[in-house]
Protein backbone atom coordinates (compact mmCIF):
# COMPACT_ATOMS: atom_id res chain seq x y z
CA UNK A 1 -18.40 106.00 35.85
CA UNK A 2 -19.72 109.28 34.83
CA UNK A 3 -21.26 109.26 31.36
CA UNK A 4 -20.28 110.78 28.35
CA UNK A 5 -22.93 114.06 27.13
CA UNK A 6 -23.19 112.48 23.74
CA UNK A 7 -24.01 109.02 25.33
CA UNK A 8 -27.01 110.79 27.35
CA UNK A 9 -28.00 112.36 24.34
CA UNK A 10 -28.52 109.28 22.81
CA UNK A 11 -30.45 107.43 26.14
CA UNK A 12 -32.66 110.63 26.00
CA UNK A 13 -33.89 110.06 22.40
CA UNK A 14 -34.71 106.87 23.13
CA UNK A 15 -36.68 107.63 26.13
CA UNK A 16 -38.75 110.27 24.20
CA UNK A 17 -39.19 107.82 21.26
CA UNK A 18 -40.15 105.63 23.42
CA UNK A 19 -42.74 107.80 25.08
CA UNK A 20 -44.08 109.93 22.18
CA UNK A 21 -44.63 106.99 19.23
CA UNK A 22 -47.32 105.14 19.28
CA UNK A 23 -47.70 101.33 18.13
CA UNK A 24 -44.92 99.30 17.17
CA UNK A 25 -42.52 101.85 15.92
CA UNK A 26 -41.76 103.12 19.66
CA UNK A 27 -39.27 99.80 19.21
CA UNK A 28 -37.29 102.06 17.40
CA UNK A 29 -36.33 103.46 20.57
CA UNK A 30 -33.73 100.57 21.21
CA UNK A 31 -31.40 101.25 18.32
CA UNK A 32 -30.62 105.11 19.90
CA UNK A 33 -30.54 103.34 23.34
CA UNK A 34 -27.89 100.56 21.94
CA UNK A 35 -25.68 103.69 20.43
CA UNK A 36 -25.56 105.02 23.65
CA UNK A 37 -24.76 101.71 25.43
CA UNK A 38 -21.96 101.44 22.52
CA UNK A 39 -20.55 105.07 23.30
CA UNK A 40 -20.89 104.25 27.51
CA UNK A 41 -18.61 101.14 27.35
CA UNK A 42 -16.12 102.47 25.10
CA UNK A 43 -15.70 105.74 26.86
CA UNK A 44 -11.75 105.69 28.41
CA UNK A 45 -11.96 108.11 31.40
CA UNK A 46 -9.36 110.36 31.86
CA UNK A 47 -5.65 109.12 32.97
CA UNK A 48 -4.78 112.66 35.07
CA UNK A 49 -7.46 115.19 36.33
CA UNK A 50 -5.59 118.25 37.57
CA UNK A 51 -8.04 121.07 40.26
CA UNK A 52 -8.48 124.11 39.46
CA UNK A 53 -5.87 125.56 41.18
CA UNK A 54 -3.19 122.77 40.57
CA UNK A 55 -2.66 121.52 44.51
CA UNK A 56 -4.09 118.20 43.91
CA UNK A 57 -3.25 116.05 41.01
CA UNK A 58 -4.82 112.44 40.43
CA UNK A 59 -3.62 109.40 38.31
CA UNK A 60 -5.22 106.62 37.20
CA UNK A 61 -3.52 104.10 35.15
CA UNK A 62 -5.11 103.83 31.67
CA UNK A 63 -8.36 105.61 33.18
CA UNK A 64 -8.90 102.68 35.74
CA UNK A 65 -10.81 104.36 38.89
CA UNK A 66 -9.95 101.63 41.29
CA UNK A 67 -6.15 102.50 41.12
CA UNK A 68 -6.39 106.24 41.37
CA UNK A 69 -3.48 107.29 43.58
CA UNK A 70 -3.76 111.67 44.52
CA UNK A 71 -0.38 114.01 45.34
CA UNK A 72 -2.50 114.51 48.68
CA UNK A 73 -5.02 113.80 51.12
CA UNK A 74 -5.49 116.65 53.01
CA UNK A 75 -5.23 119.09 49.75
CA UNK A 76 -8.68 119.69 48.17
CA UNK A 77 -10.89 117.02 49.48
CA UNK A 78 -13.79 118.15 47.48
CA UNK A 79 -12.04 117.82 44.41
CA UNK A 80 -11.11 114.20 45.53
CA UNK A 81 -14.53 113.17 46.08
CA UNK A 82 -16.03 114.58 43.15
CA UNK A 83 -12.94 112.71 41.25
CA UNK A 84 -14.11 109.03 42.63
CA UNK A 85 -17.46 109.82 41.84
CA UNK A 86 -16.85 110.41 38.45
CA UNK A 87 -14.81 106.97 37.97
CA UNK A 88 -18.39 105.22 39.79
CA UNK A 89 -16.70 104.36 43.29
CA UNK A 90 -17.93 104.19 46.28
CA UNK A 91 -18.06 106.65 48.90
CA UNK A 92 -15.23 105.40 51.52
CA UNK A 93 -12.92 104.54 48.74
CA UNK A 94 -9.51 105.97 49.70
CA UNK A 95 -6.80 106.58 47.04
CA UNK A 96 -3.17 106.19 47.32
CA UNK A 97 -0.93 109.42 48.23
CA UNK A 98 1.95 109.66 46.14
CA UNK A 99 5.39 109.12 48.15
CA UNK A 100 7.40 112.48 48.99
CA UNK A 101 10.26 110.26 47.59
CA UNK A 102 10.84 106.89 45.79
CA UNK A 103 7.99 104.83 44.27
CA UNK A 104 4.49 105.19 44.73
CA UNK A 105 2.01 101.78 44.13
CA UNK A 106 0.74 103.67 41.09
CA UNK A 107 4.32 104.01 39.66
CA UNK A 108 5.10 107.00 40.21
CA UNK A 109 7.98 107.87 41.23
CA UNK A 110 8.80 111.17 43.63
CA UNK A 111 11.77 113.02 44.50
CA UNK A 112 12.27 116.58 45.94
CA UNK A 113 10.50 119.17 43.50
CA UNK A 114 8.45 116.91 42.23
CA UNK A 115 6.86 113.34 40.49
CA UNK A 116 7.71 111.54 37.13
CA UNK A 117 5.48 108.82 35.60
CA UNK A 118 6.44 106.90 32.33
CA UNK A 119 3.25 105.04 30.92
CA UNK A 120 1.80 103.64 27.84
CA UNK A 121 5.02 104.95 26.49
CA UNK A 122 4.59 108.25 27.53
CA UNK A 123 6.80 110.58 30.50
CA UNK A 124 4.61 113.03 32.04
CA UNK A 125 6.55 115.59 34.67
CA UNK A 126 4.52 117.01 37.18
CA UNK A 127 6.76 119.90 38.78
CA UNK A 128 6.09 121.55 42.13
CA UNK A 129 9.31 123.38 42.22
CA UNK A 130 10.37 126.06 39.58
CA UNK A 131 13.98 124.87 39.81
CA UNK A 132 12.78 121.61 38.15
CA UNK A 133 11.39 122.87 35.46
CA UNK A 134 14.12 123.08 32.89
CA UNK A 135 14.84 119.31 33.37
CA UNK A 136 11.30 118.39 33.54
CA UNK A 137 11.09 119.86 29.77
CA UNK A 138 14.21 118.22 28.47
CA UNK A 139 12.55 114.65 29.93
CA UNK A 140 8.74 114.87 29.77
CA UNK A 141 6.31 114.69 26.89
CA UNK A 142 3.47 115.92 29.09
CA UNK A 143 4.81 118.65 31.48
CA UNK A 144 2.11 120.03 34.21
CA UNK A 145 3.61 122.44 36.81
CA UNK A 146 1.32 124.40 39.66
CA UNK A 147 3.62 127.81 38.81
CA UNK A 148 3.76 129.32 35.53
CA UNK A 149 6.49 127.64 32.73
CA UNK A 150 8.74 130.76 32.11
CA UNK A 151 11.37 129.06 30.31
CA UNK A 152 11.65 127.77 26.45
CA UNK A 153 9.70 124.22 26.76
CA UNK A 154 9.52 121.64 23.99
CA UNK A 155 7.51 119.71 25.61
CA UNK A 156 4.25 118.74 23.29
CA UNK A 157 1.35 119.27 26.08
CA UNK A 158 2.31 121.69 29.29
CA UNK A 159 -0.24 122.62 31.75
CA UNK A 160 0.84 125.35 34.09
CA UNK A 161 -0.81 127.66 36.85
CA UNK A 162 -2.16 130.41 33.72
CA UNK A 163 -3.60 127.43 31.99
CA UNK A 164 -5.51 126.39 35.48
CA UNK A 165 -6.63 129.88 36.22
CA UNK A 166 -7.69 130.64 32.90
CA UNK A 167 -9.65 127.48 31.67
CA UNK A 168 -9.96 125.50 34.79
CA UNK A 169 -9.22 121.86 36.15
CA UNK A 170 -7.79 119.73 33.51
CA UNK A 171 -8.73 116.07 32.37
CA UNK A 172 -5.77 114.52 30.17
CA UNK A 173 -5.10 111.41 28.14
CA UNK A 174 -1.82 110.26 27.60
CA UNK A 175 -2.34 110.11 24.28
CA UNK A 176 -2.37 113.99 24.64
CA UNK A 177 -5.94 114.92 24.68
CA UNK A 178 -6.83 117.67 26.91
CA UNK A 179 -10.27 118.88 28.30
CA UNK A 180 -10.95 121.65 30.56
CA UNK A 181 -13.96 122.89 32.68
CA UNK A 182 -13.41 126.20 30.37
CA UNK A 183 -14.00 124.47 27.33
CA UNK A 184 -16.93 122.17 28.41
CA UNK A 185 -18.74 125.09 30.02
CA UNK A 186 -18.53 127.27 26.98
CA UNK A 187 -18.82 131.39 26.81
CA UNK A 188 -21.62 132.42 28.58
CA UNK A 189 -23.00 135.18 29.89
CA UNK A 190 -22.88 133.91 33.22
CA UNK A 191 -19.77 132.75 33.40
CA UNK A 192 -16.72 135.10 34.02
CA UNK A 193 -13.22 134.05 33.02
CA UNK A 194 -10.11 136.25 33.22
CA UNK A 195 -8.81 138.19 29.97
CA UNK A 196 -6.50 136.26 27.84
C-alpha cells in the first residue's frame, strides 16, 4: 500500500545518513529507517475514497484493499486503478460493484436513490438522488451526496458536489477524518482552484 509522506521522510534520512557519515556512526541510519517502518505498518488506509467529481465511490472495510467493492465499473476507470494501486494490489484485481438494490458482499446495502453502510458503529449515506437527502441526514453520521446538500443537515461530516469541485477527491475514515487532494496539494501558484 501506498506510503505515508512522513514515513518516506523518515526512509530518506536514513538513506542520506547512511550515505553521507562516515565510520560507524552511518549505523545511526537504522533508528530513522525503524521510525519509518513503525509509521508504514501502522498507517490505516482510508475506508471511502470519493473522485473528483463524485461518480465513483469506493469502500473498503476498515481500510482493507482486498475487499474494496466500487458504485461502478464502467464509471471512472482511472480513478479505480489508481485506487487499487494505492491499497498495493495487483493489476487484474477486480472490485465488487455495489448492487442497484439489496445487499452488496461489502455490506452495503442499495435501494433506489442511493446506498447505506453501518460500520465500526458508524452509518454513512451516500445519496445519488436529491429526494433522499432529507432522510439520509436524519439517519447518517457521514452523509456524501454527488449534488449539492441544500437542506438543513445535522449530519457531523457531509461531502457534497461543492466540496468535490472545490477541494477535490476525498479520502475518509469512519472515525471522521477527512483528506482531500486540495489540502495535500497545498496553495500554489500552479495550481488553480475555484473561488470559495
Amino acid at each position: 500500500p501506498a506510503l505515508p509522506q512522513s514515513a518516506f521522510v523518515w526512509m530518506a534520512t536514513s538513506a542520506l545518513i547512511f550515505m553521507i557519515w562516515r565510520g560507524r556512526g552511518k549505523w545511526l541510519a537504522l533508528l530513522p529507517l525503524m521510525i519509518s517502518a513503525m509509521i508504514a505498518v501502522n498507517t490505516v488506509q482510508p475506508d471511502i475514497l470519493v473522485s473528483s467529481k463524485g461518480k465513483l465511490i469506493a469502500y473498503t472495510p476498515s481500510g482493507e484493499g482486498r475487499m474494496m467493492s466500487v458504485s461502478s465499473r464502467v464509471r471512472d476507470r482511472f480513478s479505480t486503478e489508481v485506487w487499487t494501486q494505492r491499497y498495493g494490489l495487483p493489476p487484474d484485481f477486480k472490485p465488487d460493484v455495489w448492487p442497484k438494490e439489496g445487499t452488496g458482499a461489502s455490506g452495503i446495502i442499495c435501494g433506489e436513490g442511493g446506498c447505506r453502510l453501518e460500520a465500526d458503529g458508524r452509518k454513512v449515506a451516500f445519496s445519488f438522488d436529491p429526494s433522499t437527502q432529507g432522510e439520509d441526514c436524519a439517519w447518517a453520521d457521514i452523509l456524501i451526496a454527488d449534488d449539492p446538500v441544500q437542506i438543513q443537515c445535522k449530519t457531523p461530516v457531509i461531502v457534497d458536489f461543492f466540496d468535490l469541485w472545490r477541494d477535490g477527491a476525498h479520502a475518509l475514515w469512519l472515525d471522521g477524518r477527512i483528506e482531500t487532494v486540495a489540502a495535500e496539494r497545498g496553495k500554489r501558484p500552479w495550481t488553480a482552484s475555484p473561488r470559495r
